[in-house]
C-alpha atoms as a PDB file:
ATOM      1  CA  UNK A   1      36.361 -39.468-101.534  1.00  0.00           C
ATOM      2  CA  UNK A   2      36.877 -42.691-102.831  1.00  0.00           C
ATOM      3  CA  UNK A   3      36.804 -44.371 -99.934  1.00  0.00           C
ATOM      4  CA  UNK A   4      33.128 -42.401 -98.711  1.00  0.00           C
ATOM      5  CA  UNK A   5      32.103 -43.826-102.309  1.00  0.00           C
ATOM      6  CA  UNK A   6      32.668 -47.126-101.443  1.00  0.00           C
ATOM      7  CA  UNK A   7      30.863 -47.072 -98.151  1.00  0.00           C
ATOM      8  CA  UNK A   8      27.806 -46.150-100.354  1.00  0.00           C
ATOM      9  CA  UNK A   9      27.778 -48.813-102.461  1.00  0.00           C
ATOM     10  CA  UNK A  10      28.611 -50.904-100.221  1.00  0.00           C
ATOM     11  CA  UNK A  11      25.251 -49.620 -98.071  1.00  0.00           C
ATOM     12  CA  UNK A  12      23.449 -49.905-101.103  1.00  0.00           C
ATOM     13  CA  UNK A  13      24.773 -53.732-101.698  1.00  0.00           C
ATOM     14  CA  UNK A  14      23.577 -54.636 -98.329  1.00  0.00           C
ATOM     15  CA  UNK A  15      20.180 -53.015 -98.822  1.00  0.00           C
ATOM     16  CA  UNK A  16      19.831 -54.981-101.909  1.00  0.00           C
ATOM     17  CA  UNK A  17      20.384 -58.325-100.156  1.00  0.00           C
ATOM     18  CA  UNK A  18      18.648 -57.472 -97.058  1.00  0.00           C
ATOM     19  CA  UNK A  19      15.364 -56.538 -99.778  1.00  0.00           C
ATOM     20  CA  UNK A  20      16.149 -59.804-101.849  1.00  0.00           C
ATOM     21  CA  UNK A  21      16.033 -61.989 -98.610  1.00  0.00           C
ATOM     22  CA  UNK A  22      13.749 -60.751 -96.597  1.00  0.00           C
ATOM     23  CA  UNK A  23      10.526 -62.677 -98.310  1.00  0.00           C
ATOM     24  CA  UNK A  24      12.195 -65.837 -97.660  1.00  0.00           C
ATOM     25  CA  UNK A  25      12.114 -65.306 -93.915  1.00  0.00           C
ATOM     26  CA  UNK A  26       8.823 -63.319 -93.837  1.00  0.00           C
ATOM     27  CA  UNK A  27       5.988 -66.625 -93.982  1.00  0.00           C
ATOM     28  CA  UNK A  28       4.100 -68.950 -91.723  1.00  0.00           C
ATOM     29  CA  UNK A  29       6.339 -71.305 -90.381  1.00  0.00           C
ATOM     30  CA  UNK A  30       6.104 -74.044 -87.329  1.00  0.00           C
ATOM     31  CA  UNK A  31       8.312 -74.950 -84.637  1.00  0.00           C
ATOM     32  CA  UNK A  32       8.377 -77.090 -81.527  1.00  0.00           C
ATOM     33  CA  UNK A  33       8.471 -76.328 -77.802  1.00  0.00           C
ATOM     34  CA  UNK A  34      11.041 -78.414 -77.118  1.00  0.00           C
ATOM     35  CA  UNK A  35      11.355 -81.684 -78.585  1.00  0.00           C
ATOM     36  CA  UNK A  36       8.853 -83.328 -81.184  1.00  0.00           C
ATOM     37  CA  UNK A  37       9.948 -86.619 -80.977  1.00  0.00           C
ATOM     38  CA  UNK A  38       8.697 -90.008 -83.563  1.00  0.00           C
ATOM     39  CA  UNK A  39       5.986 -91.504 -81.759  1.00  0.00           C
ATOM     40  CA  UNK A  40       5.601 -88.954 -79.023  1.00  0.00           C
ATOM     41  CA  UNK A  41       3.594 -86.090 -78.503  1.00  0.00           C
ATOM     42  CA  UNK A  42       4.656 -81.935 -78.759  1.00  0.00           C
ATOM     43  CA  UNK A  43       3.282 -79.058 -78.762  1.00  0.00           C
ATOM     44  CA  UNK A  44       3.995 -76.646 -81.769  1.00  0.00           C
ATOM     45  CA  UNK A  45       3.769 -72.846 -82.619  1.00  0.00           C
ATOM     46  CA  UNK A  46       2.862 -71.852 -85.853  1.00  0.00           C
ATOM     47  CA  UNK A  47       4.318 -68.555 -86.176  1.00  0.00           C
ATOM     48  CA  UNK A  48       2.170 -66.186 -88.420  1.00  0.00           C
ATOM     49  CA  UNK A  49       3.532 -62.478 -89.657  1.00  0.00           C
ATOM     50  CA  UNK A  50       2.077 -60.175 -91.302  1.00  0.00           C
ATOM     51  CA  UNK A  51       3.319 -58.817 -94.412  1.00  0.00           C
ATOM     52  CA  UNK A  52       1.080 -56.288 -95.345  1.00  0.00           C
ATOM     53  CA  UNK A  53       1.238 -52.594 -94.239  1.00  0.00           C
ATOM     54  CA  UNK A  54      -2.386 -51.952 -95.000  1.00  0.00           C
ATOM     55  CA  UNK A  55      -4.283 -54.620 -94.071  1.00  0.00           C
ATOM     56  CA  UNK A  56      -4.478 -57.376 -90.510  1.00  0.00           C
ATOM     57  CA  UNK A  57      -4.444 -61.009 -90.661  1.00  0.00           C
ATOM     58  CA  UNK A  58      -8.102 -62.112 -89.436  1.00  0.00           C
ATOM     59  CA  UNK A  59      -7.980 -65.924 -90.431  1.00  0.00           C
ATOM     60  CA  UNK A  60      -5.186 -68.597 -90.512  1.00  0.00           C
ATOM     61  CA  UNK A  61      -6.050 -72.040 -91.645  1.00  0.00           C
ATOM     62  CA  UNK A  62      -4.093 -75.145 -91.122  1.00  0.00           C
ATOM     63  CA  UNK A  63      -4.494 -78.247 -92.683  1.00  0.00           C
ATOM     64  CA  UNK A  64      -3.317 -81.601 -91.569  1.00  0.00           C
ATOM     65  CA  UNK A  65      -1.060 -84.426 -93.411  1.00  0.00           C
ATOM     66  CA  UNK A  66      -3.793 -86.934 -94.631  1.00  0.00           C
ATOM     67  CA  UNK A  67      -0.698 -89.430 -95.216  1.00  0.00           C
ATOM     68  CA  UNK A  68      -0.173 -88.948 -91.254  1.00  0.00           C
ATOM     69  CA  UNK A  69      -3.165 -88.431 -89.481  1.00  0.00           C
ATOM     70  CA  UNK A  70      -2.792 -87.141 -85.790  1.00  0.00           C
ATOM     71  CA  UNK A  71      -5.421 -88.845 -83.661  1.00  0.00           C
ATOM     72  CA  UNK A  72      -4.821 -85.894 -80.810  1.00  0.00           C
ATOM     73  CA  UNK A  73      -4.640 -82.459 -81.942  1.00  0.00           C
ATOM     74  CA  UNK A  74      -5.745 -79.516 -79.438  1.00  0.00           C
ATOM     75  CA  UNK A  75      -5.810 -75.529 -79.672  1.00  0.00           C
ATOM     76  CA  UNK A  76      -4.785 -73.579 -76.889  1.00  0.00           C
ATOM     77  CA  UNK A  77      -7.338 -70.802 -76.158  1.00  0.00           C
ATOM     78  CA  UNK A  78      -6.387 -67.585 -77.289  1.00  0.00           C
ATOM     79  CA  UNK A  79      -7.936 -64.205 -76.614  1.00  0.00           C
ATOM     80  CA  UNK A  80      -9.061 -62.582 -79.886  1.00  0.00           C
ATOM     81  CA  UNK A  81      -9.098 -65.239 -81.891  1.00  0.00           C
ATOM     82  CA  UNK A  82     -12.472 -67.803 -82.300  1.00  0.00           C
ATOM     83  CA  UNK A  83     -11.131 -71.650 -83.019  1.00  0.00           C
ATOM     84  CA  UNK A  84     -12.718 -74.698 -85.212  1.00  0.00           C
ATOM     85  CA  UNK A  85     -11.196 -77.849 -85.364  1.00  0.00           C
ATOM     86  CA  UNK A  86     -12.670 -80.056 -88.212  1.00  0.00           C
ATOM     87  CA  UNK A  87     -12.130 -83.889 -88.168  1.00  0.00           C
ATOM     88  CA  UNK A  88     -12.780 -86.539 -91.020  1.00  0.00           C
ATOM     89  CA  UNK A  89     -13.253 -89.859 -91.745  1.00  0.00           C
ATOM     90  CA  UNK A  90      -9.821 -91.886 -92.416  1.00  0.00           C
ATOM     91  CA  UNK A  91      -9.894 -94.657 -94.893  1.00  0.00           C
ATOM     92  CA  UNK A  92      -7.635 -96.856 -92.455  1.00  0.00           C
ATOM     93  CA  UNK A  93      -8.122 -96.601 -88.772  1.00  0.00           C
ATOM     94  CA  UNK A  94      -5.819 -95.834 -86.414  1.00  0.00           C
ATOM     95  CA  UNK A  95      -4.748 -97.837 -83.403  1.00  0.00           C
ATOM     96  CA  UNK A  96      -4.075 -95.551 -80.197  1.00  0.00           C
ATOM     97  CA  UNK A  97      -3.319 -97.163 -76.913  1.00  0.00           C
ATOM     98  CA  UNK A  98      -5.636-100.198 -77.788  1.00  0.00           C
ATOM     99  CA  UNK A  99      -8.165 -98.068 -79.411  1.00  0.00           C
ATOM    100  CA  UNK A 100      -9.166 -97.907 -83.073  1.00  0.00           C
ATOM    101  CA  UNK A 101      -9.662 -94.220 -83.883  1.00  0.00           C
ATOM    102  CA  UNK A 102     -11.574 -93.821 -87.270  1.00  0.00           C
ATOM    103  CA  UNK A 103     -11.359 -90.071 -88.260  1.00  0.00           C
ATOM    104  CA  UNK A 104      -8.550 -87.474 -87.078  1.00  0.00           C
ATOM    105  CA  UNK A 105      -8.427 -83.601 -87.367  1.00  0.00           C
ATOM    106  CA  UNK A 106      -7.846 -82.277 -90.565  1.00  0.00           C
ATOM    107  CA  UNK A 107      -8.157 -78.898 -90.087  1.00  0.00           C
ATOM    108  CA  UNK A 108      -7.762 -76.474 -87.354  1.00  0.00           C
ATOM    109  CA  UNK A 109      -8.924 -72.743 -88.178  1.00  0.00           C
ATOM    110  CA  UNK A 110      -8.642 -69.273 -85.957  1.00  0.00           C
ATOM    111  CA  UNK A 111     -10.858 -66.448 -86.962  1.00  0.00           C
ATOM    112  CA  UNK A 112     -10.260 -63.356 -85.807  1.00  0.00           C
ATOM    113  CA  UNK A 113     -12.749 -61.659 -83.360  1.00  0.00           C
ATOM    114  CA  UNK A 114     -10.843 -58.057 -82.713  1.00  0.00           C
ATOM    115  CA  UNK A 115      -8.175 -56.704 -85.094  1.00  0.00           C
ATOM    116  CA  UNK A 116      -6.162 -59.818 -85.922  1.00  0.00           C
ATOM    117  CA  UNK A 117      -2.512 -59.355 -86.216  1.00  0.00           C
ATOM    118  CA  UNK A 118      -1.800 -55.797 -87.816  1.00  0.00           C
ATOM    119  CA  UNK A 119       0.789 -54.315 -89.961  1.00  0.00           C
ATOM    120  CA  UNK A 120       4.179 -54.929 -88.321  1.00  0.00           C
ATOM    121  CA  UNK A 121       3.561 -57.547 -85.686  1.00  0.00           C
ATOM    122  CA  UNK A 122       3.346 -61.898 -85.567  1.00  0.00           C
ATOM    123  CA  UNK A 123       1.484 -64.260 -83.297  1.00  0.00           C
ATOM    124  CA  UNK A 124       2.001 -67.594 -82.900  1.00  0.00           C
ATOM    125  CA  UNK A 125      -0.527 -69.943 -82.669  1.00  0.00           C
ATOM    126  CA  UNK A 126       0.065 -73.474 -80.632  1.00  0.00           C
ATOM    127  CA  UNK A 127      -0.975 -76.923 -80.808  1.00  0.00           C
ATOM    128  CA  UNK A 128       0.062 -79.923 -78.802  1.00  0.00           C
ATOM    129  CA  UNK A 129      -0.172 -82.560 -81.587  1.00  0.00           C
ATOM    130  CA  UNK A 130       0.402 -86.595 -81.380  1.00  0.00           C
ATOM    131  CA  UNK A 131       0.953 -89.570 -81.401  1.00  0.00           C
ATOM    132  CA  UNK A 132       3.903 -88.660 -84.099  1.00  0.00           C
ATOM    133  CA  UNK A 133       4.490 -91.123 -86.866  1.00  0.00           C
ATOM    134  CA  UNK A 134       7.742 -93.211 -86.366  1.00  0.00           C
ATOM    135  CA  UNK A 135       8.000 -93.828 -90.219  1.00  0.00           C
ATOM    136  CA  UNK A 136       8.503 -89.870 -91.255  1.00  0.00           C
ATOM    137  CA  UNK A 137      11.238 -87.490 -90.671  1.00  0.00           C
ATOM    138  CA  UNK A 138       8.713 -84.506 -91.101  1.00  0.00           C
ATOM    139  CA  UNK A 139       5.435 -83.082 -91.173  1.00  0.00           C
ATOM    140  CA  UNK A 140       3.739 -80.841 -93.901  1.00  0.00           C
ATOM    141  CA  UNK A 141       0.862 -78.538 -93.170  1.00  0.00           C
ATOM    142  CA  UNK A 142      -0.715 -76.188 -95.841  1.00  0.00           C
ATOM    143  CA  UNK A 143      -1.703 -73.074 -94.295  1.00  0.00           C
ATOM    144  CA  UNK A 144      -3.962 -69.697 -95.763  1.00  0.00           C
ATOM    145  CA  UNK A 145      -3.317 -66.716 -94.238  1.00  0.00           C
ATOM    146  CA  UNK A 146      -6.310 -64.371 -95.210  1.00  0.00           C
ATOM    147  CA  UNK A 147      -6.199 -60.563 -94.572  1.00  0.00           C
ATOM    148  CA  UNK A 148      -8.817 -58.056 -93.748  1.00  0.00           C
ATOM    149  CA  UNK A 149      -8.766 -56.830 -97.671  1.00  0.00           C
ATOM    150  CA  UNK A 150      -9.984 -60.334 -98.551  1.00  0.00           C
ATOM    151  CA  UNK A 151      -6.352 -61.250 -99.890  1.00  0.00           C
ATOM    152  CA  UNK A 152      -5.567 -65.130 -99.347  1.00  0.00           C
ATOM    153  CA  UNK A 153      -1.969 -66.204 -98.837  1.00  0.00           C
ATOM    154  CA  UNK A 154      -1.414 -69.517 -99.959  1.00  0.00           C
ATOM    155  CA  UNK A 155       1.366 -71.112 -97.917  1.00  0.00           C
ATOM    156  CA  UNK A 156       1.062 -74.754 -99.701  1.00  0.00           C
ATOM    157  CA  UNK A 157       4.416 -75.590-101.440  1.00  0.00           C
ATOM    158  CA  UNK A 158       6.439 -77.804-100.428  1.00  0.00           C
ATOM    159  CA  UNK A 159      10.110 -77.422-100.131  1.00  0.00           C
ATOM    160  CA  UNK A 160      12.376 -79.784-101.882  1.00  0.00           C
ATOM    161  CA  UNK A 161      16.228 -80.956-100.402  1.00  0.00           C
ATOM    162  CA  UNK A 162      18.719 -79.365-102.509  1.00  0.00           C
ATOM    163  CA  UNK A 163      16.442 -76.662-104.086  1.00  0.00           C
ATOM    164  CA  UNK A 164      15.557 -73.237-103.802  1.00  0.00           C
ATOM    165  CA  UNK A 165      13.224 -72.753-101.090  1.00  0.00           C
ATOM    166  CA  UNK A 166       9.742 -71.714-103.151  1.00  0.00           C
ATOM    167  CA  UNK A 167       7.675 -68.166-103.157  1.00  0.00           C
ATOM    168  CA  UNK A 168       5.201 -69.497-100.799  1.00  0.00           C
ATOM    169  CA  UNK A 169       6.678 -72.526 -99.005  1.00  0.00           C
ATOM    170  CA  UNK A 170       4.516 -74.747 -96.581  1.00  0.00           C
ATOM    171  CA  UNK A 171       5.324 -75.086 -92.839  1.00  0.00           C
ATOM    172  CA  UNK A 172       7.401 -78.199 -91.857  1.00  0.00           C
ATOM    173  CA  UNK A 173       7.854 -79.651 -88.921  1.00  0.00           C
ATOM    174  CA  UNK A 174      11.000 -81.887 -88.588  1.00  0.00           C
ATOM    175  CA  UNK A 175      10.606 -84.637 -86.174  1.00  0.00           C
ATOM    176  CA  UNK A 176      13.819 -85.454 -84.204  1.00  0.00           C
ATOM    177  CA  UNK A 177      14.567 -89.271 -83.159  1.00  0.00           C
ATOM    178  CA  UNK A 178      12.535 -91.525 -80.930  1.00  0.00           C
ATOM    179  CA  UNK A 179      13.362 -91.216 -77.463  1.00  0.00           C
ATOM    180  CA  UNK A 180      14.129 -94.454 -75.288  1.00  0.00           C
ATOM    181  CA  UNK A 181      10.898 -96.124 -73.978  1.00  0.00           C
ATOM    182  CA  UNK A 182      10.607 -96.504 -70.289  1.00  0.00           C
ATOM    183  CA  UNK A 183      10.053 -99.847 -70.002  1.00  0.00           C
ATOM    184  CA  UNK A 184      13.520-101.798 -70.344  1.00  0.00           C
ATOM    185  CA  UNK A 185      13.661-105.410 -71.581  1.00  0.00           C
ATOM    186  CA  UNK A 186      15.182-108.518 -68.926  1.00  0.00           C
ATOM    187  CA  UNK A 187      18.567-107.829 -70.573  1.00  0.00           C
ATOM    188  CA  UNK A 188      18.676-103.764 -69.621  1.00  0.00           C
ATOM    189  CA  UNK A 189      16.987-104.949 -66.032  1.00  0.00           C
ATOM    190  CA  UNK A 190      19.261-107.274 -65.130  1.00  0.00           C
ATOM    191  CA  UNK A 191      22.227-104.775 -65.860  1.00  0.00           C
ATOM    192  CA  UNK A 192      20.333-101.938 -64.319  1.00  0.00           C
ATOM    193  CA  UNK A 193      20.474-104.780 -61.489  1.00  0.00           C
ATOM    194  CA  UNK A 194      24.080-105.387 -61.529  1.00  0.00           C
ATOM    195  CA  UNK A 195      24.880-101.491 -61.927  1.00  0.00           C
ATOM    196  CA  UNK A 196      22.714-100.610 -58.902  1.00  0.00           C
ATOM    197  CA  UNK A 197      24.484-103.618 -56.653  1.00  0.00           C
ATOM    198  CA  UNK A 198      27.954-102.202 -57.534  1.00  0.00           C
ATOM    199  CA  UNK A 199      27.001 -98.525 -56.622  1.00  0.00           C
ATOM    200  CA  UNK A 200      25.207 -99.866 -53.532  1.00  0.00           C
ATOM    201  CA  UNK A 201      28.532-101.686 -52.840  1.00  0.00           C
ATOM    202  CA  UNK A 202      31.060 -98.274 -53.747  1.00  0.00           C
ATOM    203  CA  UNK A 203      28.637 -96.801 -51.587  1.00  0.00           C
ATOM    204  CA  UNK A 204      29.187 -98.895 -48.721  1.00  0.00           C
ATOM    205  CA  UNK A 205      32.929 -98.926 -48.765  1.00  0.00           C
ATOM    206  CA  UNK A 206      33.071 -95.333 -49.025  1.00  0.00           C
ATOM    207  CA  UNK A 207      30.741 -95.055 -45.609  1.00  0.00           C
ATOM    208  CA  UNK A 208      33.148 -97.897 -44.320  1.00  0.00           C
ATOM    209  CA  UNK A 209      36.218 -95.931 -45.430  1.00  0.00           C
ATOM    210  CA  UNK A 210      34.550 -92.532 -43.997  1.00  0.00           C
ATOM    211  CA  UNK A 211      33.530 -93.849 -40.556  1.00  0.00           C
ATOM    212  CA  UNK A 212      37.465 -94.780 -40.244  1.00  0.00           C
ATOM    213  CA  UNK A 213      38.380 -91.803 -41.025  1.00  0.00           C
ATOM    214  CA  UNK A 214      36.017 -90.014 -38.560  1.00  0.00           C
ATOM    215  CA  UNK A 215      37.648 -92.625 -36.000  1.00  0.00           C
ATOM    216  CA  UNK A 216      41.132 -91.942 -36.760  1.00  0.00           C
ATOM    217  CA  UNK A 217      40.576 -88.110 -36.872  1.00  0.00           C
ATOM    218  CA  UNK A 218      38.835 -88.078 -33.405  1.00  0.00           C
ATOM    219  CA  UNK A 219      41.482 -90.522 -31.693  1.00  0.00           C
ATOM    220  CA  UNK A 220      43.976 -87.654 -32.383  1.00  0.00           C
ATOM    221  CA  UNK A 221      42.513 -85.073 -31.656  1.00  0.00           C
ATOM    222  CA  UNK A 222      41.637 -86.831 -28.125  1.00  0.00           C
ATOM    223  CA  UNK A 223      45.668 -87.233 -28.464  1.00  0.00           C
ATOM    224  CA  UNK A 224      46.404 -83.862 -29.166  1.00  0.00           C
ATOM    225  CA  UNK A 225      44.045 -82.591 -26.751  1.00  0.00           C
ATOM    226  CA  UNK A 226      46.217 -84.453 -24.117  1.00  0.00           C
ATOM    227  CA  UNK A 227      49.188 -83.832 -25.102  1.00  0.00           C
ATOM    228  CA  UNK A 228      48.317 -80.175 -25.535  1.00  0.00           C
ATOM    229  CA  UNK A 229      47.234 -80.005 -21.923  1.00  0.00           C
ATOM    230  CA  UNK A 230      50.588 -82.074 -20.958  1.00  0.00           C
ATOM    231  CA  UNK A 231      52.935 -79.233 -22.447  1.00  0.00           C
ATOM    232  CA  UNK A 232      51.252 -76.556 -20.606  1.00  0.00           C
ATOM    233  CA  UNK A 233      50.910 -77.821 -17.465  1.00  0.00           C
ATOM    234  CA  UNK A 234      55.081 -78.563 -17.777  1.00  0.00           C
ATOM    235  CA  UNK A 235      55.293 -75.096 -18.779  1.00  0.00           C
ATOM    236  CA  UNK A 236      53.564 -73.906 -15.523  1.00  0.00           C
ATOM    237  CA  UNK A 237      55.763 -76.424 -13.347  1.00  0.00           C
ATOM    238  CA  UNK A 238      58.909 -75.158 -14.901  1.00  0.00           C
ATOM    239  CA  UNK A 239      57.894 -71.365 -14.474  1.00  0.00           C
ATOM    240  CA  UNK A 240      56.916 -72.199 -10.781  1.00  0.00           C
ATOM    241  CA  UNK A 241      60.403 -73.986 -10.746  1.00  0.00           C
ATOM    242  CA  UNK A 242      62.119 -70.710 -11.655  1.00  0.00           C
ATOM    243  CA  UNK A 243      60.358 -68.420  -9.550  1.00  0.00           C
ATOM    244  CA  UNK A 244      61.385 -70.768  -5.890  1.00  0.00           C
ATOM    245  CA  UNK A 245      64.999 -70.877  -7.277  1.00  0.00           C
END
């Protein structure tokens, strides 16, 4: 009995938690395919839920870090969904492979053409996004979720390190390290050089060494080919040898 009772409240413990912690996990959110490096390019997913059981999503909105403009942002088509991208004027031009760029996309907005997400499902909605800024460690996008009841969702706050993660936090995209340029300096040449001469020379002695070994494995078996032949040919002279006597 007393055991069955504290199975219950246990259960009931759980249930608690699971209800306590579920809006934390249940918002708009972003996430890389793969890497999204500082000062490369990446293509993101903004992952969208819906937390209603009576009404659909119909209309996300997603607004760009004016601090960090992107000078390339582009939607992926998706069916069901219509897509605007708005661009503005920056204050300070960007430089982009030798070009001056002087407004970036601020906004990028899907409307819904069909039934939107519904009660109980997500979509996620990508973006390949760049150049990334090599002075940040993350992104911040504000996004509105809107639902067919005319309810807005505003998913604009914006976390803080070492405190509670808000009621309706913004998406954040953390950008991992830079990855090595392609083009190496006379330094990493010359020892890309020198590395490629001593594996060109490790290479050589081990065709040297296996060629000798071929040699040396087919000079015995010519060997014991012959001597093979030798023992059975005295076998046959020493049977014929016994059979006369």
């Amino acid at each position: 009995m007393k055991a069955s009772r504290i199975a219950a409240a246990g259960a009931a413990a759980g249930v608690t938690v699971l209800a306590l912690s579920a809006p934390a996990f249940a918002h708009v959110s972003v996430q890389p395919e793969g890497a999204a490096a500082k000062g490369g390019y990446a293509v993101v997913d903004f992952k969208v839920p819906n937390e209603r059981d009576d009404a659909s999503t119909t209309k996300l909105e997603i607004n760009f870090p004016t601090d960090h403009p992107l000078a390339s942002v582009m939607p992926e088509p998706m069916p069901g969904w219509k897509i605007d991208v708005t661009k503005s004027k920056l204050d300070k031009p960007l430089e982009m492979h030798g070009e001056k760029i002087s407004e970036a996309v601020t906004k990028v907005t899907w409307t819904a053409d069909g039934k939107g997400i519904e009660p109980g499902y997500f979509e996620k909605f990508p973006l390949s996004i760049g150049q990334l800024p090599e002075d940040a460690d993350q992104l911040v996008f504000k996004a509105l979720q809107t639902y067919s009841n005319k309810e807005v969702v505003r998913w604009i706050e914006v976390p803080q390190k070492g405190q509670e993660e808000p009621d309706n936090p913004a998406p954040v995209l953390e950008l991992s390290a830079a990855e090595d340029g392609h083009h190496a300096s006379s330094g990493d040449t010359a020892s890309d050089t020198e590395s490629a001469e001593k594996a060109s020379a490790e290479t050589a002695a081990d065709t040297a060494s296996s060629g000798s070994t071929d040699t040396t494995a087919r000079v015995l078996g010519v060997v014991g080919i012959v001597v093979g032949a030798a023992g059975v040919a005295y076998g046959v002279l020493a049977g014929r040898r016994r059979t006369n006597a």
